[in-house]
Protein backbone atom coordinates (compact mmCIF):
# COMPACT_ATOMS: atom_id res chain seq x y z
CA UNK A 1 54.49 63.01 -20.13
CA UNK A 2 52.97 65.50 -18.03
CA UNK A 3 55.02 64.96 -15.10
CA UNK A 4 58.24 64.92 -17.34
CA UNK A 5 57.17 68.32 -18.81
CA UNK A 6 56.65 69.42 -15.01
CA UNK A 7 59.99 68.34 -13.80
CA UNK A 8 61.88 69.40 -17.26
CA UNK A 9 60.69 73.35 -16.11
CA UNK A 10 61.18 72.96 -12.10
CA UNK A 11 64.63 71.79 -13.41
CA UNK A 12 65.07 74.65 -15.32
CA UNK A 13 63.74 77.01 -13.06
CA UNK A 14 65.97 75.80 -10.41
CA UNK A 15 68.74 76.31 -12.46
CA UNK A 16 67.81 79.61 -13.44
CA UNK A 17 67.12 80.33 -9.68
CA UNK A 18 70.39 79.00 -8.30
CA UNK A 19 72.32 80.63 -11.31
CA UNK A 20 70.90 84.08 -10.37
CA UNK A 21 72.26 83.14 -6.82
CA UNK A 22 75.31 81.88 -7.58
CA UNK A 23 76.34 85.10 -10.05
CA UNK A 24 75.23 87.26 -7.02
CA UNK A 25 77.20 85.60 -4.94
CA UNK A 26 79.94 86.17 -7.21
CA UNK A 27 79.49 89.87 -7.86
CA UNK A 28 79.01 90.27 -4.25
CA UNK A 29 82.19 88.63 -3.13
CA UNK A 30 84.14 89.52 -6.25
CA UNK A 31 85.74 92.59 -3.95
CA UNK A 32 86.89 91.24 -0.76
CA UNK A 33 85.48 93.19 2.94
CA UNK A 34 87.88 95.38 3.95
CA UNK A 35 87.23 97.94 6.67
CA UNK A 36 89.35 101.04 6.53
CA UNK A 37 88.95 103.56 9.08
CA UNK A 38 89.80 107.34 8.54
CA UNK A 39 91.82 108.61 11.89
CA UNK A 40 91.53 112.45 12.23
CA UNK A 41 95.15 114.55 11.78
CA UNK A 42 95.83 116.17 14.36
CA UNK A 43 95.12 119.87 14.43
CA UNK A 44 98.81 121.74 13.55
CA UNK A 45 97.08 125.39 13.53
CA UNK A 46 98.83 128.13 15.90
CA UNK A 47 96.61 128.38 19.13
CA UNK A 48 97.02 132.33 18.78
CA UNK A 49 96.55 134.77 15.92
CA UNK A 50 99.13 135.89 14.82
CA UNK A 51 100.58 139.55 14.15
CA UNK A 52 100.36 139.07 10.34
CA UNK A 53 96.46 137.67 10.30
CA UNK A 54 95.77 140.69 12.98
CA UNK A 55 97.08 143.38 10.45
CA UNK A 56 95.79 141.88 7.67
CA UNK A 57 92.37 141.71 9.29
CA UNK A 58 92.71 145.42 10.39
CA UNK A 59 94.06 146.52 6.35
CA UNK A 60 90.77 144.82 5.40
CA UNK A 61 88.79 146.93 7.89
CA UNK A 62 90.20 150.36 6.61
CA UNK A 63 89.43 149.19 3.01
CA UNK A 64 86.17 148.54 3.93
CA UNK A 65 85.62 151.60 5.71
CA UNK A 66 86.89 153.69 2.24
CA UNK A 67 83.61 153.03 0.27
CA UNK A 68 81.65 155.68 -1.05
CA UNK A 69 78.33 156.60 0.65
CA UNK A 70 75.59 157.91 -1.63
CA UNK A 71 75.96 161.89 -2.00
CA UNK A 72 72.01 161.68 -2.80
CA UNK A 73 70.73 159.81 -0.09
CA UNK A 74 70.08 163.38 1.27
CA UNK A 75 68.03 164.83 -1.84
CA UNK A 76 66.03 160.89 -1.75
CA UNK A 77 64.92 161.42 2.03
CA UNK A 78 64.22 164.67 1.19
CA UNK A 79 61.66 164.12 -2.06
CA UNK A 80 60.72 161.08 0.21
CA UNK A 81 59.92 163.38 3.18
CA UNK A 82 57.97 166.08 0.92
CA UNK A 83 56.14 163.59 -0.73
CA UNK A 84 54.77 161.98 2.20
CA UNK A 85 53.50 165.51 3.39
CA UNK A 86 52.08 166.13 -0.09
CA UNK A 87 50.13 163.27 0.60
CA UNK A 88 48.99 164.18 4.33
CA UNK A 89 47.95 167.19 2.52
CA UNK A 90 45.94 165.36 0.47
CA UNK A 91 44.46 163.49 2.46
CA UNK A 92 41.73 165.43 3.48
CA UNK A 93 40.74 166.23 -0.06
CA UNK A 94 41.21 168.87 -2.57
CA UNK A 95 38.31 172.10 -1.95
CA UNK A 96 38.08 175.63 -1.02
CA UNK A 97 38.02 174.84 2.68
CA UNK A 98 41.57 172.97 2.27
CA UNK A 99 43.07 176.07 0.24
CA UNK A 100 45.64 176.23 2.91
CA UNK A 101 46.31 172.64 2.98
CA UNK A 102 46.26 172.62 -0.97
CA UNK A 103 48.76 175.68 -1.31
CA UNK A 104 51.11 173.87 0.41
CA UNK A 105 51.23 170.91 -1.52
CA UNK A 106 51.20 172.65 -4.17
CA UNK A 107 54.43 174.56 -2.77
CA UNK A 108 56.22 171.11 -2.44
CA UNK A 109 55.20 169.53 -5.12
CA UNK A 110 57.01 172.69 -7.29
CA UNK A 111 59.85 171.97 -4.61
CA UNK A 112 60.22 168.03 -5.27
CA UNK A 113 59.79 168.90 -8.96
CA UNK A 114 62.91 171.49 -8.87
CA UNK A 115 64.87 169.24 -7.07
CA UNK A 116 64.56 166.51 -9.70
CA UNK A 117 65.24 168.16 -12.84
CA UNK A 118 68.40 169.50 -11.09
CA UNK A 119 69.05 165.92 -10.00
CA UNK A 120 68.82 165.20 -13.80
CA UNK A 121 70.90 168.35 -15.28
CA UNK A 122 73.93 167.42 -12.88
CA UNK A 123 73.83 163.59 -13.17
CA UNK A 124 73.57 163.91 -17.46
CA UNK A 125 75.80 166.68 -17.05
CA UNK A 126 78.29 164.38 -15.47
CA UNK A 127 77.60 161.11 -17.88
CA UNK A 128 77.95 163.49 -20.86
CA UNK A 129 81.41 165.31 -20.29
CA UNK A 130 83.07 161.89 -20.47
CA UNK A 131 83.73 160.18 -23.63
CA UNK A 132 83.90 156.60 -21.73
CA UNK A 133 81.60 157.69 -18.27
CA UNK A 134 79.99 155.10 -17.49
CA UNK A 135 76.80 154.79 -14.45
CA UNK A 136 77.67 153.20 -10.80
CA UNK A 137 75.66 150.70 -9.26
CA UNK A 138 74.87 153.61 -7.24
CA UNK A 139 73.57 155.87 -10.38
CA UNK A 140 71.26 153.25 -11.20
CA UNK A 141 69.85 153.04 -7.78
CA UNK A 142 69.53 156.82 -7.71
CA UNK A 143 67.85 157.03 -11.02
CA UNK A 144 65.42 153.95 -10.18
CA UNK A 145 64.33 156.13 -7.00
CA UNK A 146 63.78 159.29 -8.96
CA UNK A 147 61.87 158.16 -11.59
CA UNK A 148 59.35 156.04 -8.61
CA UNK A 149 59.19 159.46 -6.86
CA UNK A 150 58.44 161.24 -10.18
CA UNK A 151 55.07 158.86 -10.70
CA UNK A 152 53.98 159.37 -7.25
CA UNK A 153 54.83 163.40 -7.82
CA UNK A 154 52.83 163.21 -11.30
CA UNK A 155 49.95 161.80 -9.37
CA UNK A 156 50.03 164.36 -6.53
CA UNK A 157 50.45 167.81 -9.39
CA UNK A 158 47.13 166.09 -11.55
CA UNK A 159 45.29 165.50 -7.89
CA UNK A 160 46.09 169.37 -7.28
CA UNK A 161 44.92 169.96 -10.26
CA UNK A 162 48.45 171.64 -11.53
CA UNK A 163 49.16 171.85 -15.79
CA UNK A 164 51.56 169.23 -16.47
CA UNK A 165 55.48 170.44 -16.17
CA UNK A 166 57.05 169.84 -19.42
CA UNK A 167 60.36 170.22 -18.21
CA UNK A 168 59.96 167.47 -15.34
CA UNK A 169 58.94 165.13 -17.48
CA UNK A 170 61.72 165.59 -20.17
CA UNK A 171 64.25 165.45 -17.19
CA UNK A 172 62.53 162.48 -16.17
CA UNK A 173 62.93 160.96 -19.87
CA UNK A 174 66.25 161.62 -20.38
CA UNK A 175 66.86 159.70 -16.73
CA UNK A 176 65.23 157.12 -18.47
CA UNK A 177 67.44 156.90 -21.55
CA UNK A 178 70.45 156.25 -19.80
């Protein structure tokens, strides 16, 4: 009985076996071999540029060469430049025996300061005599630098020991509200 049991499942399980081969083998071979090999076209391009690509290339070129350049990158290296020297300035601390060195950081600092709040009056003075003027790319950029000068300049007047300009910082808020 035991060995009729034994048999009855090796049976099965070599059906089961040989019917999971046989159903692979028929998936497998269900889509016959068939080798297809991909030849290259030849290449039909002109072995010269032509006229046409060469003037297009060059109309391109002069439309490239039309873009704007910042009118402020002038005023930025300049707040940039003074900034720097406020901080040389600086640098060797603020006392009576620096008055010389202090006077003339306190000189730019009133100089970076001016230069903003023009900066501002012109550039809202601009946005607010359209009724649809809108900010550039390039606005943005200019405000963004401003307003990172403007901490480093707020540092430099409270390190100098300057009153707080009222007028920077509300030309530094309106930059801000655009």
């Amino acid at each position: 009985m035991k060995f009729l049991k034994f048999a009855t499942l090796a049976a099965l399980f070599m059906t089961t076996a040989e019917g999971a081969q046989v159903t692979s083998q028929r998936l497998h071979h269900r889509h016959p071999h068939r080798h297809e090999y991909l030849s290259t076209l030849p290449d039909v391009r002109a072995d010269t540029v032509s006229e046409a690509d060469i003037a297009a290339h060059e109309a391109a070129r002069a439309e490239a060469a039309k873009v704007k350049k910042n009118p402020q990158t002038a005023l930025l290296a300049t707040i940039k430049a003074d900034l720097e020297q406020v901080n040389k300035d600086m640098s060797f601390g603020v006392s009576f025996s620096q008055s010389k060195r202090n006077d003339h950081a306190r000189d730019l600092t009133k100089k970076v300061s001016d230069a903003i709040q023009a900066y501002s009056k012109k550039l809202l003075s601009k946005v607010e005599s359209g009724a649809n003027e809108a900010l550039t790319e390039q606005n943005a950029h200019n405000i963004g630098a401003v307003i990172f000068y403007d901490v480093q300049l707020q540092d430099a007047m409270a390190g100098l020991g300057m009153p707080a300009d009222e007028d920077l910082v509300l030309a530094i808020n309106r930059l801000k509200s655009l």
